[in-house]
PDB file of N, CA and C in Angstrom:
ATOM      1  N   UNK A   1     119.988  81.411 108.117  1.00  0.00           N
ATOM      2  CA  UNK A   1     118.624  81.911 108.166  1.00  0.00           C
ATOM      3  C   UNK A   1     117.668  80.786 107.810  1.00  0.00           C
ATOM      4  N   UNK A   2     116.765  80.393 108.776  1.00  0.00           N
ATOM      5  CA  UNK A   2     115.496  79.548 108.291  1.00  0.00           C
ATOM      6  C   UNK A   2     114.708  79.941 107.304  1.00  0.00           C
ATOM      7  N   UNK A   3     114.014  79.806 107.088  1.00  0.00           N
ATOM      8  CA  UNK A   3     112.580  79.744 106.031  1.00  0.00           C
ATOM      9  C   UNK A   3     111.378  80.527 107.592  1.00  0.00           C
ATOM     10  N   UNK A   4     110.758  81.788 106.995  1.00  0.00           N
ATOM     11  CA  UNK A   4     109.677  82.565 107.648  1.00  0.00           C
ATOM     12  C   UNK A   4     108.731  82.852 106.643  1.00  0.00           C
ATOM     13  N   UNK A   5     107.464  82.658 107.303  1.00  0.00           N
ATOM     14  CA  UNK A   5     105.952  82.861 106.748  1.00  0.00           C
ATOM     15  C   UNK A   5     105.892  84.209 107.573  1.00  0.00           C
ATOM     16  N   UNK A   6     105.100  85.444 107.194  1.00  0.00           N
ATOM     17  CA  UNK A   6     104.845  86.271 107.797  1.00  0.00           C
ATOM     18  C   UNK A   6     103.399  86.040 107.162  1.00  0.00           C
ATOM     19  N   UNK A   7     102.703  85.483 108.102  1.00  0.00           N
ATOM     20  CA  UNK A   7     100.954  84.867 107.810  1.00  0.00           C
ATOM     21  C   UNK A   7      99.958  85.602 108.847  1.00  0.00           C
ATOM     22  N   UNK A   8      98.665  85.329 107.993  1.00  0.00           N
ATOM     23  CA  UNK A   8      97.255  85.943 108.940  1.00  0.00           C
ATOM     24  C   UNK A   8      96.569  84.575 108.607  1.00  0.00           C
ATOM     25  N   UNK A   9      96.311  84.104 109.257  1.00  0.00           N
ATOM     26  CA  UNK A   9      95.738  83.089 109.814  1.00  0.00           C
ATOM     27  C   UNK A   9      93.566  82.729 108.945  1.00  0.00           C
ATOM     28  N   UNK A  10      93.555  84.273 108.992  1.00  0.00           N
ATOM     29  CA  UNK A  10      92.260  84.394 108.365  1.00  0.00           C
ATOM     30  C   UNK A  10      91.975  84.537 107.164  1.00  0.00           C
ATOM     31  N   UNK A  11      93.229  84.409 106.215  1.00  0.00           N
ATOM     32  CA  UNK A  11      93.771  84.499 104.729  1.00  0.00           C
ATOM     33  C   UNK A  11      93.913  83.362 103.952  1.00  0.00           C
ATOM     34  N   UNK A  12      92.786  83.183 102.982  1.00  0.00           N
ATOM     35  CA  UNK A  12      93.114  82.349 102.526  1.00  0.00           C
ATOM     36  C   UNK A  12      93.851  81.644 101.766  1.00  0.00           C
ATOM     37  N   UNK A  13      94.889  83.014 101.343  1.00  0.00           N
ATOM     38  CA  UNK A  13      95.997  82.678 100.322  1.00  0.00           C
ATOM     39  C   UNK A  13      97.311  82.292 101.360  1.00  0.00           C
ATOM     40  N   UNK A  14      97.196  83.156 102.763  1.00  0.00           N
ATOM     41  CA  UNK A  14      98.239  83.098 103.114  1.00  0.00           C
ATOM     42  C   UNK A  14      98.417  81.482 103.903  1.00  0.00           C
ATOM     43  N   UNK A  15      97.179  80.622 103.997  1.00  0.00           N
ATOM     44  CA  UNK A  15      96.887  79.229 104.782  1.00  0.00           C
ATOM     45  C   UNK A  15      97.077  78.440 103.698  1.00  0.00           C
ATOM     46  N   UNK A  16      96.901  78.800 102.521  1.00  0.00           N
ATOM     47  CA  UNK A  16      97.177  77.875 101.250  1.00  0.00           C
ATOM     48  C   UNK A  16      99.091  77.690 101.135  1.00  0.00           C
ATOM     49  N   UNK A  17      99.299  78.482 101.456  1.00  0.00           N
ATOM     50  CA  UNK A  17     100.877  78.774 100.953  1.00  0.00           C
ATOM     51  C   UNK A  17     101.452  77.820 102.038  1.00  0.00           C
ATOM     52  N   UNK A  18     100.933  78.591 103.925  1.00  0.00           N
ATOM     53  CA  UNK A  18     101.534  77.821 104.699  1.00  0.00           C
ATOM     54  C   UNK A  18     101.545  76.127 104.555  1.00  0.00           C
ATOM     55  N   UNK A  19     100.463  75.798 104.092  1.00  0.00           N
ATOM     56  CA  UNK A  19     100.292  74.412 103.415  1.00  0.00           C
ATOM     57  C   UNK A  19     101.306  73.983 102.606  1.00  0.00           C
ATOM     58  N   UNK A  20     101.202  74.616 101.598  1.00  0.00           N
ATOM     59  CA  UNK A  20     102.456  73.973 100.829  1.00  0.00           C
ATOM     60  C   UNK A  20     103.637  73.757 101.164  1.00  0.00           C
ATOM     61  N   UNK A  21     104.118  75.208 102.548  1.00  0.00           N
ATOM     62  CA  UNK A  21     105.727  74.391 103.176  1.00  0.00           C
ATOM     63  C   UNK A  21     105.143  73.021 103.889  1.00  0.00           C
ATOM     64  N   UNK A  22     104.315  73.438 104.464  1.00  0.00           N
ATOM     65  CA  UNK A  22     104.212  71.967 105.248  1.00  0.00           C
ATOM     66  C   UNK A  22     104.582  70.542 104.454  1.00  0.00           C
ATOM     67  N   UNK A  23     103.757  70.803 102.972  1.00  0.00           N
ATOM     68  CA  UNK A  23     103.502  69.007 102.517  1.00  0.00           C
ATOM     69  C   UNK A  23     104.967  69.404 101.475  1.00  0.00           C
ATOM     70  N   UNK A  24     105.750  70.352 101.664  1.00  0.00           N
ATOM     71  CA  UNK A  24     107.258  70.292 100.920  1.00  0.00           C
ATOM     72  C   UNK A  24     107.838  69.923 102.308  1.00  0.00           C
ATOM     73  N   UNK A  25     107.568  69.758 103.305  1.00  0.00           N
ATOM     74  CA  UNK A  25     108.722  69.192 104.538  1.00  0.00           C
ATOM     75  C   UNK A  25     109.835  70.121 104.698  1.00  0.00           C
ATOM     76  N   UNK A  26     109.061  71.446 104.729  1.00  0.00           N
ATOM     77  CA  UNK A  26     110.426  72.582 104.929  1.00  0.00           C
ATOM     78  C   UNK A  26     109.729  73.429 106.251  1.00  0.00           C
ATOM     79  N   UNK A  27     110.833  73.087 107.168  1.00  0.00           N
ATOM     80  CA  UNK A  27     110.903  73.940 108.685  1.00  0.00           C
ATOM     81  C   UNK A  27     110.632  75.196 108.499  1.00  0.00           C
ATOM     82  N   UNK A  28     110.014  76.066 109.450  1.00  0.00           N
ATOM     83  CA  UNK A  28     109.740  77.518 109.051  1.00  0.00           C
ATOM     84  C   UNK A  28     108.991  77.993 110.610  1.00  0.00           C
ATOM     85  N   UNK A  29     109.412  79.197 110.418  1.00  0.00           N
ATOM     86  CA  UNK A  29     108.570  79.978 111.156  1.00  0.00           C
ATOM     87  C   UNK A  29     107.465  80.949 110.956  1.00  0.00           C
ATOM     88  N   UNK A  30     106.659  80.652 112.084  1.00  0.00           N
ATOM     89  CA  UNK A  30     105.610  81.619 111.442  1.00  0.00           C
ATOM     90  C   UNK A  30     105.307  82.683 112.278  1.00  0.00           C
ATOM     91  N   UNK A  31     105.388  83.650 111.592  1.00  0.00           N
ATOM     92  CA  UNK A  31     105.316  84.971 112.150  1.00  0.00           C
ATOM     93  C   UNK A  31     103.638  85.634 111.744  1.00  0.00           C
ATOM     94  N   UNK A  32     102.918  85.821 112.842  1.00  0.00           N
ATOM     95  CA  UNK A  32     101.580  86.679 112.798  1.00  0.00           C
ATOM     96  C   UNK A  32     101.801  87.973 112.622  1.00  0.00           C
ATOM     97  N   UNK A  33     102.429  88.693 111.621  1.00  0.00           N
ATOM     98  CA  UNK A  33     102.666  89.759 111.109  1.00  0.00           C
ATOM     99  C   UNK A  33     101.536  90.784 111.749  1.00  0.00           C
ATOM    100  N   UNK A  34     100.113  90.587 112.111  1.00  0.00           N
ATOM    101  CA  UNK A  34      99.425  91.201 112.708  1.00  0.00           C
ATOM    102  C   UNK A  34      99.553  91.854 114.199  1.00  0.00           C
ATOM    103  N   UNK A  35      99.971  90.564 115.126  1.00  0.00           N
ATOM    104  CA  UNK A  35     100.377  90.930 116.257  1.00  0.00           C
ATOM    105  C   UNK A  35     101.633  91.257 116.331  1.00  0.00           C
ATOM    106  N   UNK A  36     102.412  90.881 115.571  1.00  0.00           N
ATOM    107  CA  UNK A  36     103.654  90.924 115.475  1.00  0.00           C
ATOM    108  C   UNK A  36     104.297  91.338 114.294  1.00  0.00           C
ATOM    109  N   UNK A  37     104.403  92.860 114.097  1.00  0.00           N
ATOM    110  CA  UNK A  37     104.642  93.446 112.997  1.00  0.00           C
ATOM    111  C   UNK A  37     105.986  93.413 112.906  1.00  0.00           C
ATOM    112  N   UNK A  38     106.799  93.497 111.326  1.00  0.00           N
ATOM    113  CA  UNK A  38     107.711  93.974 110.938  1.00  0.00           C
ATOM    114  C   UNK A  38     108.558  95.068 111.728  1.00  0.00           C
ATOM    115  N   UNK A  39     109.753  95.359 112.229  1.00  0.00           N
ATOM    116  CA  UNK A  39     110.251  96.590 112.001  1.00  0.00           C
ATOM    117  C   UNK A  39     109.836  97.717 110.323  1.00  0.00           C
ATOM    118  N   UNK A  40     110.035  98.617 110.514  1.00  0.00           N
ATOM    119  CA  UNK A  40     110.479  99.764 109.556  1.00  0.00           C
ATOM    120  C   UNK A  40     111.527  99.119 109.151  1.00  0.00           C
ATOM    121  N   UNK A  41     112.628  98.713 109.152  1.00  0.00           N
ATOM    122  CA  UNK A  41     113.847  98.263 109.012  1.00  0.00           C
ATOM    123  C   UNK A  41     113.370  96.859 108.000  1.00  0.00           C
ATOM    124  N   UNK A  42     112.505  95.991 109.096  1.00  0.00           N
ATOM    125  CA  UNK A  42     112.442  94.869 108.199  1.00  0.00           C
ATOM    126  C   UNK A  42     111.487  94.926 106.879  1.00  0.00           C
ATOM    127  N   UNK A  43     110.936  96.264 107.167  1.00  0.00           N
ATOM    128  CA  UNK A  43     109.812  95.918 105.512  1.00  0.00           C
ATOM    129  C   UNK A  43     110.625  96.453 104.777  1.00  0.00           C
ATOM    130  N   UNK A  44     111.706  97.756 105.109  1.00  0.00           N
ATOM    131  CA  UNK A  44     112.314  98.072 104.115  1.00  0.00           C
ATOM    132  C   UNK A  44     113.280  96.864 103.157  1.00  0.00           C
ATOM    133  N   UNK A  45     113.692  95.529 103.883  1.00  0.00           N
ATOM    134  CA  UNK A  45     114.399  94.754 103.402  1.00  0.00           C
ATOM    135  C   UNK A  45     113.829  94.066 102.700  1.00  0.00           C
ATOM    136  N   UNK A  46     112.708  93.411 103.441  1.00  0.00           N
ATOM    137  CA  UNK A  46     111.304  92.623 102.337  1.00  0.00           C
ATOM    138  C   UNK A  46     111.432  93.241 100.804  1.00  0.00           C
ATOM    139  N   UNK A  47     111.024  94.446 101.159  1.00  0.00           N
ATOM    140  CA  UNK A  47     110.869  95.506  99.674  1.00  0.00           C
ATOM    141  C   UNK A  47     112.131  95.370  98.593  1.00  0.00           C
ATOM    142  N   UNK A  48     112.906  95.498  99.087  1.00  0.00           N
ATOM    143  CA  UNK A  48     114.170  95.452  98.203  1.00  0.00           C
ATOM    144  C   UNK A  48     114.317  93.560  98.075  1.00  0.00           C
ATOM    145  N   UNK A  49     114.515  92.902  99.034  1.00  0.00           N
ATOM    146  CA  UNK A  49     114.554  91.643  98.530  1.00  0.00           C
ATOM    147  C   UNK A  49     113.525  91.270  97.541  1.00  0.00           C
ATOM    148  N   UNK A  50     111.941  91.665  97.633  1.00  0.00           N
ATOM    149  CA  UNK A  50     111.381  91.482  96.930  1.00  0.00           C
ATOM    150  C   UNK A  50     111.329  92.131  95.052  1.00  0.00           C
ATOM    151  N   UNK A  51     111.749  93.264  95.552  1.00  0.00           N
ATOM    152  CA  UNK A  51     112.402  93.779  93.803  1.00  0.00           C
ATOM    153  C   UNK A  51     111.257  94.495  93.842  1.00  0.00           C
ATOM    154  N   UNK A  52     110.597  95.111  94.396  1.00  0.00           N
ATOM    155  CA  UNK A  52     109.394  95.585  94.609  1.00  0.00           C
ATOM    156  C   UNK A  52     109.270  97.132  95.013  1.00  0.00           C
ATOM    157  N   UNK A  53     108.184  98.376  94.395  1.00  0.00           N
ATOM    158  CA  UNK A  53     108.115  99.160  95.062  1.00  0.00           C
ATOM    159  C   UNK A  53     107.203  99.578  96.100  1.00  0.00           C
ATOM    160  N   UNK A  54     107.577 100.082  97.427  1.00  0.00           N
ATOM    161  CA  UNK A  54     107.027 100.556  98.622  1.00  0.00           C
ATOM    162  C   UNK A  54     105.360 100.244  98.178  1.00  0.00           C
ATOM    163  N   UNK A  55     104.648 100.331  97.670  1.00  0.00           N
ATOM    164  CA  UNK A  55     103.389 100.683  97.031  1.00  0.00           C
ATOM    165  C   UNK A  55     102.636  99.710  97.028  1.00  0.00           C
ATOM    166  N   UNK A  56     103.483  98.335  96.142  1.00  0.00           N
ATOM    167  CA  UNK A  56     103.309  97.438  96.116  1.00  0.00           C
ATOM    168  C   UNK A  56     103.024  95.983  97.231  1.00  0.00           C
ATOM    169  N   UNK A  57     103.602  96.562  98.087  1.00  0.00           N
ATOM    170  CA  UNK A  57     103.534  95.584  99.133  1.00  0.00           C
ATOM    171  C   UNK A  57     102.014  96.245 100.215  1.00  0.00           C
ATOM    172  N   UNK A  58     101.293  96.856  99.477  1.00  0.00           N
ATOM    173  CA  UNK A  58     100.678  97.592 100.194  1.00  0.00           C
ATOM    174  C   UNK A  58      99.125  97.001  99.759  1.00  0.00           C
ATOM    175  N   UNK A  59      98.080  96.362 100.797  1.00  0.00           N
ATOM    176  CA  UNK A  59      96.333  96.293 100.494  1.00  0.00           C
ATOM    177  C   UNK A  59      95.706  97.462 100.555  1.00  0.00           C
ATOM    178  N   UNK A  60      95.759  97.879  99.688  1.00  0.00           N
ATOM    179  CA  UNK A  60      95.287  99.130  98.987  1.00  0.00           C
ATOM    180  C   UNK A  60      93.782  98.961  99.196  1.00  0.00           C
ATOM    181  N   UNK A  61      93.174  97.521  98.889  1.00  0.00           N
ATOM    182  CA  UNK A  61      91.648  97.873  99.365  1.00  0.00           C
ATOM    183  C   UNK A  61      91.062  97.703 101.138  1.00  0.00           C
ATOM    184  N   UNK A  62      92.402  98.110 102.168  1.00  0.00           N
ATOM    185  CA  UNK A  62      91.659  97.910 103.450  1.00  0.00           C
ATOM    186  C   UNK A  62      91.549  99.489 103.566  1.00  0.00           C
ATOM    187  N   UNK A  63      90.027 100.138 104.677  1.00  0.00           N
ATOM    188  CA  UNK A  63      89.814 100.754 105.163  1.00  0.00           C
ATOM    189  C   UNK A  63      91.285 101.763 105.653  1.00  0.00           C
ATOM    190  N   UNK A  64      92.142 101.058 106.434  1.00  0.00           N
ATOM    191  CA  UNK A  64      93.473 101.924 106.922  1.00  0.00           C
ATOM    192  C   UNK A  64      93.829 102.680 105.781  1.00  0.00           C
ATOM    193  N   UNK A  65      94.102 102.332 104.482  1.00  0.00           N
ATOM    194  CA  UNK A  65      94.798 102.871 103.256  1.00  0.00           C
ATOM    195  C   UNK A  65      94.165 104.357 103.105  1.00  0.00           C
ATOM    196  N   UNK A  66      92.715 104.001 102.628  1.00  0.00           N
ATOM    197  CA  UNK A  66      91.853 104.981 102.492  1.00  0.00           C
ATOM    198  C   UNK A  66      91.771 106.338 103.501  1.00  0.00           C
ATOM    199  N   UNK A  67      91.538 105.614 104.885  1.00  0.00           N
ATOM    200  CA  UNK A  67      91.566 106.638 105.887  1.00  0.00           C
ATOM    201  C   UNK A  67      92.516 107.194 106.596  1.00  0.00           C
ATOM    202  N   UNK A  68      93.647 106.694 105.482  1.00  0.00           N
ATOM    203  CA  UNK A  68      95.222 107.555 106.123  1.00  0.00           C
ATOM    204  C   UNK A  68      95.538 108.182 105.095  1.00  0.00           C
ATOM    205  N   UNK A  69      94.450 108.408 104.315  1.00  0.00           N
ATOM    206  CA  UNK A  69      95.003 109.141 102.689  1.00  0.00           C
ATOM    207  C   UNK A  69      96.223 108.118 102.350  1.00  0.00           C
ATOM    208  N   UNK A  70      96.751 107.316 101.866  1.00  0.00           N
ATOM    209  CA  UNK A  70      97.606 106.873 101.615  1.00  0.00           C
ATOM    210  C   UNK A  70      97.457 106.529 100.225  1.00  0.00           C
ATOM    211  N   UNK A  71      96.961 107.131  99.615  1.00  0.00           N
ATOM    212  CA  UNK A  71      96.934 106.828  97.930  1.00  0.00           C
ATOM    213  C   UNK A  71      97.623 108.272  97.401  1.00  0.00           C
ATOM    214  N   UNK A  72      97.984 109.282  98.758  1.00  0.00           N
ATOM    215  CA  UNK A  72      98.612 110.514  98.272  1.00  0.00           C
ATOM    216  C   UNK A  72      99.995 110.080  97.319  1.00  0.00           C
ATOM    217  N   UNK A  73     100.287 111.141  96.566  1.00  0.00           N
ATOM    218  CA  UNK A  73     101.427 110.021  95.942  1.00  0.00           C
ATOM    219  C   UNK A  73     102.570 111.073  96.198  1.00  0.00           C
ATOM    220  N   UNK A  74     102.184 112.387  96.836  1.00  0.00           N
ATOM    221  CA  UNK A  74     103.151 113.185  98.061  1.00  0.00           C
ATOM    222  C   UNK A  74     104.038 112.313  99.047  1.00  0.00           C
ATOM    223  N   UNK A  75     103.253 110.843  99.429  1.00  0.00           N
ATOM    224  CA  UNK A  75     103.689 110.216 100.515  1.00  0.00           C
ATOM    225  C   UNK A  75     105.353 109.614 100.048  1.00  0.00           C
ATOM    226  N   UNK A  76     106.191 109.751 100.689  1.00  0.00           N
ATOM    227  CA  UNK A  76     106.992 109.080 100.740  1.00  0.00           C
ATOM    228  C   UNK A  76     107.469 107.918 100.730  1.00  0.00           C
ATOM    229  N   UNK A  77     108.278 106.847 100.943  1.00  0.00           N
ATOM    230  CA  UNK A  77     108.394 105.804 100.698  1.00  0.00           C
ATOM    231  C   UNK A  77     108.280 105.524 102.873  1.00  0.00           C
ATOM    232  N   UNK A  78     109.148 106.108 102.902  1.00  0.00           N
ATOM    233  CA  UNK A  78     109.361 106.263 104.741  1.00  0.00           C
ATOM    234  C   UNK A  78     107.653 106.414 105.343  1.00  0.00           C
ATOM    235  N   UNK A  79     106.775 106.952 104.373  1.00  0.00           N
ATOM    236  CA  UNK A  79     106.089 107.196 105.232  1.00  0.00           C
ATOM    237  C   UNK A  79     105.066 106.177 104.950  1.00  0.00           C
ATOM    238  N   UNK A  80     105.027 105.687 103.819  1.00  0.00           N
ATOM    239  CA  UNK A  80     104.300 104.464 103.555  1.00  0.00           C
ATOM    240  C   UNK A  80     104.626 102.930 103.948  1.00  0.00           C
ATOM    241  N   UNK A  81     105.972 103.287 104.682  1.00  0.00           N
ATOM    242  CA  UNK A  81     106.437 101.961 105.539  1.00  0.00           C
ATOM    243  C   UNK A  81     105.816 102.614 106.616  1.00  0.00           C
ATOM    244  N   UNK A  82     105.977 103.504 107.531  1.00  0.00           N
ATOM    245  CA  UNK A  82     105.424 103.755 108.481  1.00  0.00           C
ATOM    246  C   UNK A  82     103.694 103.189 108.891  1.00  0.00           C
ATOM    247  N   UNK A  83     103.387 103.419 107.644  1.00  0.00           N
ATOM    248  CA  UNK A  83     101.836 103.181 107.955  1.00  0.00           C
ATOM    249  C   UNK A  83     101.672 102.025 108.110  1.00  0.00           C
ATOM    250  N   UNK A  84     102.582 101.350 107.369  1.00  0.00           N
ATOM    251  CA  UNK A  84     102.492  99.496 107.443  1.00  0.00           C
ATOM    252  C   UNK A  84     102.361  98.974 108.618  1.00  0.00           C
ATOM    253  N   UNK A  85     103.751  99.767 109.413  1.00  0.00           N
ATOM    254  CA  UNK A  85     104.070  99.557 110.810  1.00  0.00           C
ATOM    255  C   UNK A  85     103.062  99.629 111.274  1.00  0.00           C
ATOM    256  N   UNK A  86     102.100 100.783 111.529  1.00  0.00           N
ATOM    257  CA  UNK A  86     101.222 100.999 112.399  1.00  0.00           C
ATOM    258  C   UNK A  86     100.370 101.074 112.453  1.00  0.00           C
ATOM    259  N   UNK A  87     100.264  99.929 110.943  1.00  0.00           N
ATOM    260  CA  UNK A  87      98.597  99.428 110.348  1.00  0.00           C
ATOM    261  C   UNK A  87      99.038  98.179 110.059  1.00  0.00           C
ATOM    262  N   UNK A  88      99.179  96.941 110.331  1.00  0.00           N
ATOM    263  CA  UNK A  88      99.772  95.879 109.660  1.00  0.00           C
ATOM    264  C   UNK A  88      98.969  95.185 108.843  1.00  0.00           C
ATOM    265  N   UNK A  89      97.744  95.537 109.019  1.00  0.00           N
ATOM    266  CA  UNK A  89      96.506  95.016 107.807  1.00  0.00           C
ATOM    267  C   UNK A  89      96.972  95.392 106.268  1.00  0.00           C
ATOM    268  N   UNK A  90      97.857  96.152 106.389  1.00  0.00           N
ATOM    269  CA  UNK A  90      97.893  97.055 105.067  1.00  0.00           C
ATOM    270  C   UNK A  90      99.177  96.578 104.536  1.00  0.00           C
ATOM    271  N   UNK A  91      99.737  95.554 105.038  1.00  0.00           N
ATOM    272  CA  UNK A  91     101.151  94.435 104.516  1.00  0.00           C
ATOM    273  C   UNK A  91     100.135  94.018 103.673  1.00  0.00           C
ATOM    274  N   UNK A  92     100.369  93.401 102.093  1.00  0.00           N
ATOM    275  CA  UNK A  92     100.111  92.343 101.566  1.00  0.00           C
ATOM    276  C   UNK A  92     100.411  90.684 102.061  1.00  0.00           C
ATOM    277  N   UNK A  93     100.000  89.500 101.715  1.00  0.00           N
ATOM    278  CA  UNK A  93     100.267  88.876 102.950  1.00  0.00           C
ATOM    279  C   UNK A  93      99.826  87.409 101.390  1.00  0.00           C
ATOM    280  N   UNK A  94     100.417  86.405 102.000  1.00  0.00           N
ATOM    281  CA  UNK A  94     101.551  86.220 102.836  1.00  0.00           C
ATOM    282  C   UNK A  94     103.025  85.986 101.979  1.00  0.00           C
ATOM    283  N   UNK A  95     103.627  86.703 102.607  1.00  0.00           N
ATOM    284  CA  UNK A  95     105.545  86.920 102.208  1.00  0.00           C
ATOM    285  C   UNK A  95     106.243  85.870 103.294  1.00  0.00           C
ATOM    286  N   UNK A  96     106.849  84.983 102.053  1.00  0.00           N
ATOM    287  CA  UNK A  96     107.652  83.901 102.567  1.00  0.00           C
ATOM    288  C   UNK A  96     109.061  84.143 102.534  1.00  0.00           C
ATOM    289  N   UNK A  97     110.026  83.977 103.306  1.00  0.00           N
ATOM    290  CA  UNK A  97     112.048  84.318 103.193  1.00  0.00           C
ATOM    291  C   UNK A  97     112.539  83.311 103.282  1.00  0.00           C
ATOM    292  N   UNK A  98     113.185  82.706 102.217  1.00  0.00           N
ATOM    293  CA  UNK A  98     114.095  81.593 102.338  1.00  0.00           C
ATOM    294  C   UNK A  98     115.488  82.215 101.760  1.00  0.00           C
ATOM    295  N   UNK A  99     116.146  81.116 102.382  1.00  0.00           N
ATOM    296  CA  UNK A  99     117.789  81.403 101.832  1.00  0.00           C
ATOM    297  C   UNK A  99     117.772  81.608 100.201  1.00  0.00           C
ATOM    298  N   UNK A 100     116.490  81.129  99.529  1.00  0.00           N
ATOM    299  CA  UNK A 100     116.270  81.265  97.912  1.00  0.00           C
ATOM    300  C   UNK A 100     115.841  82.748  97.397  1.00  0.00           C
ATOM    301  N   UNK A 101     115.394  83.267  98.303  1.00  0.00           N
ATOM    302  CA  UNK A 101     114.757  84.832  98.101  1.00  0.00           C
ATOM    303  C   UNK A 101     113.431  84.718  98.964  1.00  0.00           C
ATOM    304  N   UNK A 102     113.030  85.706  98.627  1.00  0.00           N
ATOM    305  CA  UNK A 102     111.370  86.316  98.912  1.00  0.00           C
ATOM    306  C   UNK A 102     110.447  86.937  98.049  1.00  0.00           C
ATOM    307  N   UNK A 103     109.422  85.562  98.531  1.00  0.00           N
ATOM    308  CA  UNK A 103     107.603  85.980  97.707  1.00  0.00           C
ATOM    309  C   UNK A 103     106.620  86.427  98.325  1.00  0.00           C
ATOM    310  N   UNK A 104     105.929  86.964  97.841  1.00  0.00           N
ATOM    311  CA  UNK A 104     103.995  87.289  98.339  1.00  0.00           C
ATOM    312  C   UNK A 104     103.919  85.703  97.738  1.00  0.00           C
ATOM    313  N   UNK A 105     102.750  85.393  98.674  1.00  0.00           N
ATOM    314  CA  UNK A 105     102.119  84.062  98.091  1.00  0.00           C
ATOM    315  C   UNK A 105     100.969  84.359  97.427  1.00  0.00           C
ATOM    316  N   UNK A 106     101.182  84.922  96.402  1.00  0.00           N
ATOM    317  CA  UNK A 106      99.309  85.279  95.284  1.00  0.00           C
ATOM    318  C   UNK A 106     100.592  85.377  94.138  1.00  0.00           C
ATOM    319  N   UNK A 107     100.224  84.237  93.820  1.00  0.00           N
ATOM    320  CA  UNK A 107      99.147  82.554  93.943  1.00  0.00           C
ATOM    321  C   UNK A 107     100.185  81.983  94.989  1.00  0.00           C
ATOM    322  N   UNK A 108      99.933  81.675  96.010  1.00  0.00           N
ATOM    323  CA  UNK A 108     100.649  80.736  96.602  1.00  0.00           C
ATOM    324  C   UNK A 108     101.533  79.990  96.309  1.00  0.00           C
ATOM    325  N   UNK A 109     101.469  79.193  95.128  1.00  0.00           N
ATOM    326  CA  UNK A 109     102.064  78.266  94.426  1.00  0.00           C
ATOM    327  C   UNK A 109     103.473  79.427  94.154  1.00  0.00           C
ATOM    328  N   UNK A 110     103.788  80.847  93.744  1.00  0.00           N
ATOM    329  CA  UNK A 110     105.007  81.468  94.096  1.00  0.00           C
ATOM    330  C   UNK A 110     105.701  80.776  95.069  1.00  0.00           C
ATOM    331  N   UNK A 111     105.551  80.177  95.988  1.00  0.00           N
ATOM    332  CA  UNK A 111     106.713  79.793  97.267  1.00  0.00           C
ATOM    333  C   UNK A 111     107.628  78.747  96.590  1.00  0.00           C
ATOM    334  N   UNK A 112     106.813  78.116  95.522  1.00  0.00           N
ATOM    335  CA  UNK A 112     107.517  77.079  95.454  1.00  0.00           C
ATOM    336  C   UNK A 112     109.266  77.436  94.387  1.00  0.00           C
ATOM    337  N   UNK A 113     108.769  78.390  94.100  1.00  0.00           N
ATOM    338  CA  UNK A 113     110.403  79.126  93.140  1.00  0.00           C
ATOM    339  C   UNK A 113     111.028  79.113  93.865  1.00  0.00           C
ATOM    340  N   UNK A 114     111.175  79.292  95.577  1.00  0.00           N
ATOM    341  CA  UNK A 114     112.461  79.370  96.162  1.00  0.00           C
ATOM    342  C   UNK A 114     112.390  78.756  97.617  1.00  0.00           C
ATOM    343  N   UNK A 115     111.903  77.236  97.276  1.00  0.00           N
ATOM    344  CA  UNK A 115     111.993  76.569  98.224  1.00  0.00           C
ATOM    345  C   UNK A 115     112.563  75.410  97.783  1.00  0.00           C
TER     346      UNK A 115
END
């Protein structure tokens, strides 16, 4: 498995981070998580690799959150990946995967634990 950025381009945490693989000289891919969302499958793995609950991986302050009720706490875990899926604004961003594990980059400087 390579090293993947799942980045937004218009983020400034997530362009800070991609920076840092760059000037560490570590190959990677970058995935526009926006156009190119996660499976259901793959956030569920993020989540658990990350040690993290469903909730957490979630921007709680975009518009989608709010206007999908998603602060219900009825919601499921299934269904709060779902929304991810089919809101990808609402990923926290940016989550890096190396053979070392997986981070959110806030603070960016996180990538560097497992690179």
């Amino acid at each position: 498995m390579g090293t993947i950025i799942y980045h937004n381009s218009r983020c400034s945490k997530s362009r800070a981070t991609l920076a840092i693989l760059e000037e560490n000289g570590i190959n990677f891919e970058v995935i526009n998580y926006l156009n190119n969302p996660p499976s259901a499958d793959e956030l569920k793995g993020l989540i658990v690799d990350l040690g993290i609950d469903t909730r957490s991986l979630m921007r709680k302050g975009e518009s989608a959150y709010s206007e999908n009720n998603l602060s219900e706490p009825s919601l499921s875990d299934d269904d709060l990946v779902n929304a991810m899926v089919a809101n990808p604004i609402l990923i926290e961003r940016p989550i890096v995967k190396t053979e070392n594990g997986v981070v959110i980059g806030r603070p960016p400087e996180n990538v560097l634990s497992i690179i």
